[in-house]
PDB file of N, CA and C in Angstrom:
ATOM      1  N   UNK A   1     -32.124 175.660  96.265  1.00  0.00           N
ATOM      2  CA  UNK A   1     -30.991 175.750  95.383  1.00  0.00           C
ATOM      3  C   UNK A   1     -31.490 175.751  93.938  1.00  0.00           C
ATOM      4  N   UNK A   2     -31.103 176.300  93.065  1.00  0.00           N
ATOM      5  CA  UNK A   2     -31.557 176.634  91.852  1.00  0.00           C
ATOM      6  C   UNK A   2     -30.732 176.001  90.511  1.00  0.00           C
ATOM      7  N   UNK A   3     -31.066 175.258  90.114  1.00  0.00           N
ATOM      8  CA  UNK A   3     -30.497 174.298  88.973  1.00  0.00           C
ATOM      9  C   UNK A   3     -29.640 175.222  87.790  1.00  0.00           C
ATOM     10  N   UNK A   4     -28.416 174.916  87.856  1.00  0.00           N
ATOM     11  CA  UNK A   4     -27.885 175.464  86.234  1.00  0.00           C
ATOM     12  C   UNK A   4     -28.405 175.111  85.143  1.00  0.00           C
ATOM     13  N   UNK A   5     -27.951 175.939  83.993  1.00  0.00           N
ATOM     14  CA  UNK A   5     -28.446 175.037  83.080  1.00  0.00           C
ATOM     15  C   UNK A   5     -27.229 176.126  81.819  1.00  0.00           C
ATOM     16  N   UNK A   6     -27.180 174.947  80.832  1.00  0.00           N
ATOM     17  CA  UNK A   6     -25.669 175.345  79.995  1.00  0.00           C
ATOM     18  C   UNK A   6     -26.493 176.630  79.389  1.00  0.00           C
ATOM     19  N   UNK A   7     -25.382 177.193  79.091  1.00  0.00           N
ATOM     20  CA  UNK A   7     -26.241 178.760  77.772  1.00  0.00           C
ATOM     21  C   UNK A   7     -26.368 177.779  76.523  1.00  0.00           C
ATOM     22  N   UNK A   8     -25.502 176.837  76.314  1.00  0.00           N
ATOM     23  CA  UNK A   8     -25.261 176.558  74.559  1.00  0.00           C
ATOM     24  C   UNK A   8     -23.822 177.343  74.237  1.00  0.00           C
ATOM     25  N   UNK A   9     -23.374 176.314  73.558  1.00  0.00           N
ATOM     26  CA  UNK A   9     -22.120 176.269  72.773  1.00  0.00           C
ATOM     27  C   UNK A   9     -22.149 177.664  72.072  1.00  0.00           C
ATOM     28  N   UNK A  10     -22.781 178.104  71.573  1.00  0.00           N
ATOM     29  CA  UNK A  10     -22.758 179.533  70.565  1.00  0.00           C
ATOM     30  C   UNK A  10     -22.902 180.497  71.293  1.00  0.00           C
ATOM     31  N   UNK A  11     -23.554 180.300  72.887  1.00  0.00           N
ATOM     32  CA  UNK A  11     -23.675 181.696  73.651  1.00  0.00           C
ATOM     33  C   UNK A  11     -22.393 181.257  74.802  1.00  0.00           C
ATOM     34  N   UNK A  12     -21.797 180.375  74.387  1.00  0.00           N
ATOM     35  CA  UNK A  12     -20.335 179.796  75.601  1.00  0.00           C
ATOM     36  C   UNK A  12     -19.579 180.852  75.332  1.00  0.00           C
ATOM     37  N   UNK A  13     -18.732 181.370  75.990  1.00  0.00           N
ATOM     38  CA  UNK A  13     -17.379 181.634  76.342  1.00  0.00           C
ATOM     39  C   UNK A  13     -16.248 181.360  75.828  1.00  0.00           C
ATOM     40  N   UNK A  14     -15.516 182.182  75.074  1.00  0.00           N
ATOM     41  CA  UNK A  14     -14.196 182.037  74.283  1.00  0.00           C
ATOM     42  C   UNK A  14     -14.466 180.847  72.723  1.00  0.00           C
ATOM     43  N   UNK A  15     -15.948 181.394  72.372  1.00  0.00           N
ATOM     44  CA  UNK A  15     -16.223 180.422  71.511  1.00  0.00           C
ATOM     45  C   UNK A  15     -16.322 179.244  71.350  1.00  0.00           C
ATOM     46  N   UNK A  16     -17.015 179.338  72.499  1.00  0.00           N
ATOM     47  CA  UNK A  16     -17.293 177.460  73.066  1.00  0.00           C
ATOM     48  C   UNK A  16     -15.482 176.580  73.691  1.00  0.00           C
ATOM     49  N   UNK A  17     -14.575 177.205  73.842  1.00  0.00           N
ATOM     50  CA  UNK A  17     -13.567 176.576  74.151  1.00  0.00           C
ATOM     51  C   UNK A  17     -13.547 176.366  75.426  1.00  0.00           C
ATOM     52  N   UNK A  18     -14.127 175.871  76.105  1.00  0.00           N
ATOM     53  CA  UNK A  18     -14.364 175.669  77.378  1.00  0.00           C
ATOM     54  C   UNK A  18     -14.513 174.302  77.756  1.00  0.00           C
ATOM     55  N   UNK A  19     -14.959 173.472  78.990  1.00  0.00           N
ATOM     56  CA  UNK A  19     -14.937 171.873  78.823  1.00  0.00           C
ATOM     57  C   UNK A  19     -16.406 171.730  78.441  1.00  0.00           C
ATOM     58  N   UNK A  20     -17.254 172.174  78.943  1.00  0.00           N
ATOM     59  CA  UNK A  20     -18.450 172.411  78.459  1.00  0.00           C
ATOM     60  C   UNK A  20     -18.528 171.986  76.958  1.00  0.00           C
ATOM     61  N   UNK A  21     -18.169 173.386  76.200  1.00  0.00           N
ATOM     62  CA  UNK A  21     -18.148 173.463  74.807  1.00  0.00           C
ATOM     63  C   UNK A  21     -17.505 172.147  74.101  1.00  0.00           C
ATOM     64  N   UNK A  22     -16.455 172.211  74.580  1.00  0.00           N
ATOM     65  CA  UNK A  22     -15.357 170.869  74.161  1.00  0.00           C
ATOM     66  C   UNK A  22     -16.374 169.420  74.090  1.00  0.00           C
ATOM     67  N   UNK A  23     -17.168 169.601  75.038  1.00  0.00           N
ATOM     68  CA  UNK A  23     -17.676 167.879  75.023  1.00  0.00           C
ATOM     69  C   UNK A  23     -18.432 168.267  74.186  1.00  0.00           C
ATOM     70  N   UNK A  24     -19.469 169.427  73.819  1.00  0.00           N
ATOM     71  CA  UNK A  24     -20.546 169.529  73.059  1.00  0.00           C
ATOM     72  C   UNK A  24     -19.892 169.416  71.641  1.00  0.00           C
ATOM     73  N   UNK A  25     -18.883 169.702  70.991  1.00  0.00           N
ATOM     74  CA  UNK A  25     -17.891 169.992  69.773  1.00  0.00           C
ATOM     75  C   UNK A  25     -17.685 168.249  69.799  1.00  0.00           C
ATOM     76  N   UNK A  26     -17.115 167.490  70.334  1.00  0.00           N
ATOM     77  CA  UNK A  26     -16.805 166.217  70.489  1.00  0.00           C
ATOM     78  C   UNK A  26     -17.782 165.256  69.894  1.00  0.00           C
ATOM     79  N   UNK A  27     -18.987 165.495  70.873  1.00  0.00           N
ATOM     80  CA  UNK A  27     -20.035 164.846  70.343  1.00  0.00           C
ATOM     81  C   UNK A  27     -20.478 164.929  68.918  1.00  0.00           C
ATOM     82  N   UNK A  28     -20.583 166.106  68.486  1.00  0.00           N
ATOM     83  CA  UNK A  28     -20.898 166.096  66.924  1.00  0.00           C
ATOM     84  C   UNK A  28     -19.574 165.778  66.104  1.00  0.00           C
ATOM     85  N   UNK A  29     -18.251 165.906  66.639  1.00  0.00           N
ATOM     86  CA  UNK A  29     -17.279 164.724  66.095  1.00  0.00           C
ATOM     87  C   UNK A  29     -17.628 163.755  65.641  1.00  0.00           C
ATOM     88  N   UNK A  30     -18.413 163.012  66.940  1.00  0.00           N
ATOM     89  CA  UNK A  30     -18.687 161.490  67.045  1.00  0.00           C
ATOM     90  C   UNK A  30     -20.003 161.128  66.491  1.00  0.00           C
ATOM     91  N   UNK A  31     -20.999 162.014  65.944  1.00  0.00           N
ATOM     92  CA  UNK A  31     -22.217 162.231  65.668  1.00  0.00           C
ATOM     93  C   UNK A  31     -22.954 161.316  67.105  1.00  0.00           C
ATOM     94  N   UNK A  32     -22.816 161.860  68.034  1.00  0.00           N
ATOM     95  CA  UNK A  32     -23.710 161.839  68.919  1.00  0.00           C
ATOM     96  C   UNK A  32     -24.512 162.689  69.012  1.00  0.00           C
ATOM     97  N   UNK A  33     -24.215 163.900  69.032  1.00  0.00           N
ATOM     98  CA  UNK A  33     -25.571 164.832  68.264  1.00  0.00           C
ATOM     99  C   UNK A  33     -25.155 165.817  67.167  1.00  0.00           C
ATOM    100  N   UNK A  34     -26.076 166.448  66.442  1.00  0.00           N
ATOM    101  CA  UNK A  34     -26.527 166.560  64.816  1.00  0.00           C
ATOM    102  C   UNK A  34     -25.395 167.928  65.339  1.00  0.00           C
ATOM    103  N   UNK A  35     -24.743 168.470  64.447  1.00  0.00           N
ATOM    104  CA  UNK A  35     -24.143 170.015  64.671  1.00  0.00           C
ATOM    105  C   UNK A  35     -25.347 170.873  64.651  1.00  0.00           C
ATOM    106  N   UNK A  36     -26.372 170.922  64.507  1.00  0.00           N
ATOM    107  CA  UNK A  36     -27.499 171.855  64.911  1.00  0.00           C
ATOM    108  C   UNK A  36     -27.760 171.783  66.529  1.00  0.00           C
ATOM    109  N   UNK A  37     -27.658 170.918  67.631  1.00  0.00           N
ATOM    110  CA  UNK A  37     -27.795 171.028  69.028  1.00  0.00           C
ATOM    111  C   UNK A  37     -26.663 171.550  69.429  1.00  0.00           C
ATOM    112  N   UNK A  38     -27.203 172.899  70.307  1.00  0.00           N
ATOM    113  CA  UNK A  38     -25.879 173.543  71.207  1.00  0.00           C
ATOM    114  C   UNK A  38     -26.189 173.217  72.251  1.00  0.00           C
ATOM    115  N   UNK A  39     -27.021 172.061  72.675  1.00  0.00           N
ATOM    116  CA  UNK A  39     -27.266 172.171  73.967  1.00  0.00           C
ATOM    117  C   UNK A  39     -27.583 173.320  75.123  1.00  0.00           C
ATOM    118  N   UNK A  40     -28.414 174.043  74.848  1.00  0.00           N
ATOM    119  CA  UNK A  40     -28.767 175.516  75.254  1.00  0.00           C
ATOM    120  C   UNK A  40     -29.915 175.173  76.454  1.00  0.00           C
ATOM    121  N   UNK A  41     -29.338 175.183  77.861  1.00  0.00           N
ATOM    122  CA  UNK A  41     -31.087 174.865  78.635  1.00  0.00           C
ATOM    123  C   UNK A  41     -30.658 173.505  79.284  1.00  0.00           C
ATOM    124  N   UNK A  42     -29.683 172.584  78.670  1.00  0.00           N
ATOM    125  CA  UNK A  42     -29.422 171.542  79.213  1.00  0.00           C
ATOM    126  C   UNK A  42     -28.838 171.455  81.007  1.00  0.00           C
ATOM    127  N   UNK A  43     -29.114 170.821  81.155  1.00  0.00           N
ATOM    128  CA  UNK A  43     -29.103 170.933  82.865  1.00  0.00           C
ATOM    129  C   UNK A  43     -28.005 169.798  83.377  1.00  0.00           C
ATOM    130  N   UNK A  44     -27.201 169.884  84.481  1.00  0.00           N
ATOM    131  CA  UNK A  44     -26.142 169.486  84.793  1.00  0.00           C
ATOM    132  C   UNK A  44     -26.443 167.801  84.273  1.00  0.00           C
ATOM    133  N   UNK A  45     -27.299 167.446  84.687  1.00  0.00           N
ATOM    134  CA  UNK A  45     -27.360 166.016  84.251  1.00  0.00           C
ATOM    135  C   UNK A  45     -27.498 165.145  82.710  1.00  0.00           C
ATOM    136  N   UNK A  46     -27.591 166.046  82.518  1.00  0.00           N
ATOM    137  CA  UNK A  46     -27.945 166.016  80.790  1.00  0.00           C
ATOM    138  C   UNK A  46     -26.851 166.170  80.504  1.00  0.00           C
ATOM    139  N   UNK A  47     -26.078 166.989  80.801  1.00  0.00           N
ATOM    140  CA  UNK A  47     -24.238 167.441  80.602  1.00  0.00           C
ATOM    141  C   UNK A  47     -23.732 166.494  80.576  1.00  0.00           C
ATOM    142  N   UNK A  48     -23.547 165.955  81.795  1.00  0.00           N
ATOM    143  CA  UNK A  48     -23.192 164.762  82.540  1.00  0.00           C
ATOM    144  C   UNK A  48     -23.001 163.289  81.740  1.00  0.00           C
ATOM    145  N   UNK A  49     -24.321 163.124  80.972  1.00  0.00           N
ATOM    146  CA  UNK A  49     -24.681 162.134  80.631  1.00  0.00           C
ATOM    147  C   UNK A  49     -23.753 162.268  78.646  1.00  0.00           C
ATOM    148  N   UNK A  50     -23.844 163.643  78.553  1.00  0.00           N
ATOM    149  CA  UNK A  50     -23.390 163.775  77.103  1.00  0.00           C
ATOM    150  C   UNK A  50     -21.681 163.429  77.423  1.00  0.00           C
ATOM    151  N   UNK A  51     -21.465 164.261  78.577  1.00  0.00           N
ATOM    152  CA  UNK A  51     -19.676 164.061  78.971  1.00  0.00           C
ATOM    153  C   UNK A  51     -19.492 162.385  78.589  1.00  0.00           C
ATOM    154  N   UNK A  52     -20.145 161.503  79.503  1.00  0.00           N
ATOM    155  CA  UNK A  52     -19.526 160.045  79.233  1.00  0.00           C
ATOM    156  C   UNK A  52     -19.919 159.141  78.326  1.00  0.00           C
ATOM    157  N   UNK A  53     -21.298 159.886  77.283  1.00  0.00           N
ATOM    158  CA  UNK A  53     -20.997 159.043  75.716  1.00  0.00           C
ATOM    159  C   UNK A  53     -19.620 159.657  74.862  1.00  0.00           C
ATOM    160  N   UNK A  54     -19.177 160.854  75.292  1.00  0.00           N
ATOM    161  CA  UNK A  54     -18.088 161.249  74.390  1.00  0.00           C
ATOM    162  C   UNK A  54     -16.946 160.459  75.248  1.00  0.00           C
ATOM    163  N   UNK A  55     -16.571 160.613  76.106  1.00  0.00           N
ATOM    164  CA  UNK A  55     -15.833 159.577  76.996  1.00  0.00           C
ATOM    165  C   UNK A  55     -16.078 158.394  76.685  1.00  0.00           C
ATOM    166  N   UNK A  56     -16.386 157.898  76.368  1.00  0.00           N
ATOM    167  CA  UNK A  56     -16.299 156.697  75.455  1.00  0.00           C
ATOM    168  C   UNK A  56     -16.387 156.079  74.401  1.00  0.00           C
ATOM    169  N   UNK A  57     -16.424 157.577  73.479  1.00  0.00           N
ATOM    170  CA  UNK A  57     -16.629 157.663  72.244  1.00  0.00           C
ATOM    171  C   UNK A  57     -15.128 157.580  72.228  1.00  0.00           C
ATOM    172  N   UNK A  58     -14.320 158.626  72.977  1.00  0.00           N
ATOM    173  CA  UNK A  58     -12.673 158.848  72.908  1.00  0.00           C
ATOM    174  C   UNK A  58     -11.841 157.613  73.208  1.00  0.00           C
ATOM    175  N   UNK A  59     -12.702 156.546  73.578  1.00  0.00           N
ATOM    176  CA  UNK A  59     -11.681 155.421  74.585  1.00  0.00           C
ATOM    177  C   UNK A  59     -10.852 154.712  73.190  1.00  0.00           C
ATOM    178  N   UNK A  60     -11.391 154.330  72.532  1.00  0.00           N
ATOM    179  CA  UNK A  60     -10.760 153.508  71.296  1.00  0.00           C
ATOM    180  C   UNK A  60      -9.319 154.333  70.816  1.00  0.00           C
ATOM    181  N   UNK A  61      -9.354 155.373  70.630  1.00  0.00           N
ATOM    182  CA  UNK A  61      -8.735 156.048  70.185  1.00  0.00           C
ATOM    183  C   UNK A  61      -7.519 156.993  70.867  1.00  0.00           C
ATOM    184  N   UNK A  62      -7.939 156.582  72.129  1.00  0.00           N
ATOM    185  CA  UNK A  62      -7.083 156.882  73.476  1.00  0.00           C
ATOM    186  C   UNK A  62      -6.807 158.452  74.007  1.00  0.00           C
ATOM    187  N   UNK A  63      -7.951 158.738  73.591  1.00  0.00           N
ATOM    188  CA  UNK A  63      -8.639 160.111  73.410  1.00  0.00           C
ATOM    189  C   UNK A  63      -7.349 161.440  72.583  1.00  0.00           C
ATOM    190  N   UNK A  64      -6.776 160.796  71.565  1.00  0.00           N
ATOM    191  CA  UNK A  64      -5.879 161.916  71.237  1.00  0.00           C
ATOM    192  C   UNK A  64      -6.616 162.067  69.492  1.00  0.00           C
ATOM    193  N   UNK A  65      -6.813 163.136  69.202  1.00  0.00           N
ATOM    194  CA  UNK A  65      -6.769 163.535  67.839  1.00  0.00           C
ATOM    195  C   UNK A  65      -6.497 162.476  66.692  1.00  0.00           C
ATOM    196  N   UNK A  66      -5.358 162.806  66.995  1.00  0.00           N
ATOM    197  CA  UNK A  66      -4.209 162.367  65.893  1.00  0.00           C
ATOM    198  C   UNK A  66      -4.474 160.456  65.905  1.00  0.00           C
ATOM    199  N   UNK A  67      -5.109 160.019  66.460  1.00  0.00           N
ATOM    200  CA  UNK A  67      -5.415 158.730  66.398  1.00  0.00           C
ATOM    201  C   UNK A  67      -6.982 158.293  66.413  1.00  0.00           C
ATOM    202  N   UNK A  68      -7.258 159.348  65.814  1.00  0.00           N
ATOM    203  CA  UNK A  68      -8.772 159.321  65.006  1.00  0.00           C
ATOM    204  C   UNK A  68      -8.542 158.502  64.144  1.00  0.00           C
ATOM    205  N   UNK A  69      -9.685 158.103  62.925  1.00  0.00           N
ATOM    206  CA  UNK A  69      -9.591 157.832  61.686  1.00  0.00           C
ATOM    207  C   UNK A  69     -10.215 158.741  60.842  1.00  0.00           C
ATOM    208  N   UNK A  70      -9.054 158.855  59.388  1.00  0.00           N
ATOM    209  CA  UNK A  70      -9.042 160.080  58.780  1.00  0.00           C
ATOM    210  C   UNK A  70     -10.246 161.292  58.908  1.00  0.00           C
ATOM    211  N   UNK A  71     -11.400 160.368  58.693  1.00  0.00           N
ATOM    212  CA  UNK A  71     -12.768 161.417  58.175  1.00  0.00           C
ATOM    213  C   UNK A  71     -12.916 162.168  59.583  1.00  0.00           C
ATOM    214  N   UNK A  72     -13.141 161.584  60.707  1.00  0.00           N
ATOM    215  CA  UNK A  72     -12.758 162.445  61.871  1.00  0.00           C
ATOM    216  C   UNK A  72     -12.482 163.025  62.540  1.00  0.00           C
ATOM    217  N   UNK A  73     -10.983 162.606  62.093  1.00  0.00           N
ATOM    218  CA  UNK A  73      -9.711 163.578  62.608  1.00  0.00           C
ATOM    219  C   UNK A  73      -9.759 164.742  61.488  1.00  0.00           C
ATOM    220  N   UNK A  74     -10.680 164.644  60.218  1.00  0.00           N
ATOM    221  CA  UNK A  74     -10.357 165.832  59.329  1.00  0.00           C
ATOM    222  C   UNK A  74     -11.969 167.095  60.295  1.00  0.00           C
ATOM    223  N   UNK A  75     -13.201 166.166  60.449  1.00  0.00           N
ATOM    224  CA  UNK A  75     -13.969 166.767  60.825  1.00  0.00           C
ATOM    225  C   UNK A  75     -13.664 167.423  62.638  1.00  0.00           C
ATOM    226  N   UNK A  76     -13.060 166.821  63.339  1.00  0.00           N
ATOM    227  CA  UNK A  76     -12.310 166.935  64.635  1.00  0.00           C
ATOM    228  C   UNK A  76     -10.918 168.760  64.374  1.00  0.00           C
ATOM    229  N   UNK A  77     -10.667 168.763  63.087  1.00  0.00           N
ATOM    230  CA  UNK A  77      -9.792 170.159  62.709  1.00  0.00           C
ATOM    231  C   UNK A  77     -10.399 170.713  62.332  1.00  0.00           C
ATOM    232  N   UNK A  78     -11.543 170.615  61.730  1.00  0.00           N
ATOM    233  CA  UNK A  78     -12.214 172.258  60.931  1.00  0.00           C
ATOM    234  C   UNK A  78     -13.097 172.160  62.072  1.00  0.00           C
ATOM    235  N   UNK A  79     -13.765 171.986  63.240  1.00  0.00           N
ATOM    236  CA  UNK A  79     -14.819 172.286  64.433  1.00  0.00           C
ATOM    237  C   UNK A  79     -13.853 173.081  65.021  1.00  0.00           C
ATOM    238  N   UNK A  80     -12.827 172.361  65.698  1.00  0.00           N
ATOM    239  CA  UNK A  80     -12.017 173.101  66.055  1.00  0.00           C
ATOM    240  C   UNK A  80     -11.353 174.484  65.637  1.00  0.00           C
ATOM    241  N   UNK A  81     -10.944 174.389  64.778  1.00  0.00           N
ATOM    242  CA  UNK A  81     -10.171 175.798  63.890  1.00  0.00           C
ATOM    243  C   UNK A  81     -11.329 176.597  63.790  1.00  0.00           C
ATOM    244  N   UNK A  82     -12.371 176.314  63.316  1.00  0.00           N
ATOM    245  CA  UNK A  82     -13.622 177.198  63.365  1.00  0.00           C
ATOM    246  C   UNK A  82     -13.917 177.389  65.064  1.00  0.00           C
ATOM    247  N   UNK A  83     -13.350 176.636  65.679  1.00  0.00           N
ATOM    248  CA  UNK A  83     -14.014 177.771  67.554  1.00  0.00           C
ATOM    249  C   UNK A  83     -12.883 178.462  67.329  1.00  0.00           C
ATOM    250  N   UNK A  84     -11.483 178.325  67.328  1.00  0.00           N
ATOM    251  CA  UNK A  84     -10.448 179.281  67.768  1.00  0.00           C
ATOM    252  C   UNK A  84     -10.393 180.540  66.860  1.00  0.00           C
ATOM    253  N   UNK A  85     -11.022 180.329  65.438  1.00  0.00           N
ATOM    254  CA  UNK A  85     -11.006 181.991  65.047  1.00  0.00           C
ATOM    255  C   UNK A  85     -12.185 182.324  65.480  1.00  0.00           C
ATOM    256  N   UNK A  86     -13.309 181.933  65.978  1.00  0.00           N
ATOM    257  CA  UNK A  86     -14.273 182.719  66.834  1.00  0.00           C
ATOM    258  C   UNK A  86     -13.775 183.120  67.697  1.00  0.00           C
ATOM    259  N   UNK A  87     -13.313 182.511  68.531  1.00  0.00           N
ATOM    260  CA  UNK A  87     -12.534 182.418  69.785  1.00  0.00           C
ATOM    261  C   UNK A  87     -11.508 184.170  69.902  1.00  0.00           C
ATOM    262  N   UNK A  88     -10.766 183.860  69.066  1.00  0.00           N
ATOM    263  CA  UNK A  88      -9.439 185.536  68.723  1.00  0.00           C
ATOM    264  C   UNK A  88     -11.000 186.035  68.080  1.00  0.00           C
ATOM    265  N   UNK A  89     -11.926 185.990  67.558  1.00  0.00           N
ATOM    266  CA  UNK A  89     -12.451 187.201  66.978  1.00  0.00           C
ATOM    267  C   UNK A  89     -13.790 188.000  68.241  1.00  0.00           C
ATOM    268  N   UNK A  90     -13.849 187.212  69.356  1.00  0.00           N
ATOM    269  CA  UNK A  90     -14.402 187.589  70.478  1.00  0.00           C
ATOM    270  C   UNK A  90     -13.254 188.304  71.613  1.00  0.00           C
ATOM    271  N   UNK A  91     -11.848 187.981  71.520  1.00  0.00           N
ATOM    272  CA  UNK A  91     -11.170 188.767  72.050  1.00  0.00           C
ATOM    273  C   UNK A  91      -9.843 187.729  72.752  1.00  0.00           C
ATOM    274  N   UNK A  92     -10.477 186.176  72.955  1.00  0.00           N
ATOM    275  CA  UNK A  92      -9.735 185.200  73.311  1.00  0.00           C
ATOM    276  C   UNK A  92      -8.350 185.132  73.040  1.00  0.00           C
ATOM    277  N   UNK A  93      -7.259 184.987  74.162  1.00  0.00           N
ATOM    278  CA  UNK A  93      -5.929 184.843  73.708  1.00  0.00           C
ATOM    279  C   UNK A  93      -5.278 183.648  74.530  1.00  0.00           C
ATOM    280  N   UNK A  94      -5.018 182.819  73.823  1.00  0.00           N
ATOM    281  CA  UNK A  94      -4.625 181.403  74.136  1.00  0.00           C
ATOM    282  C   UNK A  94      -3.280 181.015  75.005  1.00  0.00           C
ATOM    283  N   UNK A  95      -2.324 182.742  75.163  1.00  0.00           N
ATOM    284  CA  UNK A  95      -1.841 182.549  75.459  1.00  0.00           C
ATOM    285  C   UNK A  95      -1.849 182.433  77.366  1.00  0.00           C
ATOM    286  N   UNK A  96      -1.406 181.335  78.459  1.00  0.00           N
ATOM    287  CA  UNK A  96      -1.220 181.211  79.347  1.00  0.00           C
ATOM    288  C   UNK A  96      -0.826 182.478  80.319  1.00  0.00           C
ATOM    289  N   UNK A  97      -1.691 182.799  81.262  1.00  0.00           N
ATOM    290  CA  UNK A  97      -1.234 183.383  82.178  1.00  0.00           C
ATOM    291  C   UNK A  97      -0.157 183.192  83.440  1.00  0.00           C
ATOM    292  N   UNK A  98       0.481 184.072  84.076  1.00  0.00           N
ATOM    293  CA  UNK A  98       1.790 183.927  85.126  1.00  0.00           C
ATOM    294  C   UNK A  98       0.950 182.661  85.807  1.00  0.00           C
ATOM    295  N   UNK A  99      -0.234 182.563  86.154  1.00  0.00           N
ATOM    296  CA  UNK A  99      -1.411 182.056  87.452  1.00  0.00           C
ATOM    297  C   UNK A  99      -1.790 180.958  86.527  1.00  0.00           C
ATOM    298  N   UNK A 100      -1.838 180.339  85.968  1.00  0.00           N
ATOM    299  CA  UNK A 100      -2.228 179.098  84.964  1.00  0.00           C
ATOM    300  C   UNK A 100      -1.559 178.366  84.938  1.00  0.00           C
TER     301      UNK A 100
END
């Protein structure tokens, strides 16, 4: 059996909007890692391990946005807003399918 391993946030899919991407975007929220790591090569366990420092980076805060504190929640909107116009400028449309 042959091990996955992530592409990286910049070679992700719909501009990293994916859960993948999402935890990798999170983490540099939380400065768990530097916004220079896309995690590119990382292997399920390494994933794994980044998923539940951000998972518990989110617990205080009860994982919603809007109950960040300010500097956060301001750096938590421009990561974001910066994937979703990548996101429409790769072709992404947010809107829900009949099957979704």
């Amino acid at each position: 059996m042959t091990k996955q391993h992530y592409a990286g946030i910049d070679q992700d899919e719909n501009g990293g909007l994916t859960h993948l991407g999402r935890v990798v975007r999170d983490a540099w929220v939380f400065g768990i890692l530097p916004e220079s790591e896309t995690c590119a090569g990382w292997d399920g366990s390494q994933m794994q391990n980044l998923y539940e420092q951000v998972y518990a980076a989110w617990g205080p805060y009860a994982h919603l946005p809007s109950r960040l504190p300010d500097d956060l929640q301001q750096k938590h909107a421009t990561l974001y807003a910066q994937a979703v116009v990548a996101a429409k400028n790769e072709g992404w449309d947010a809107e829900l399918g009949e099957d979704e």
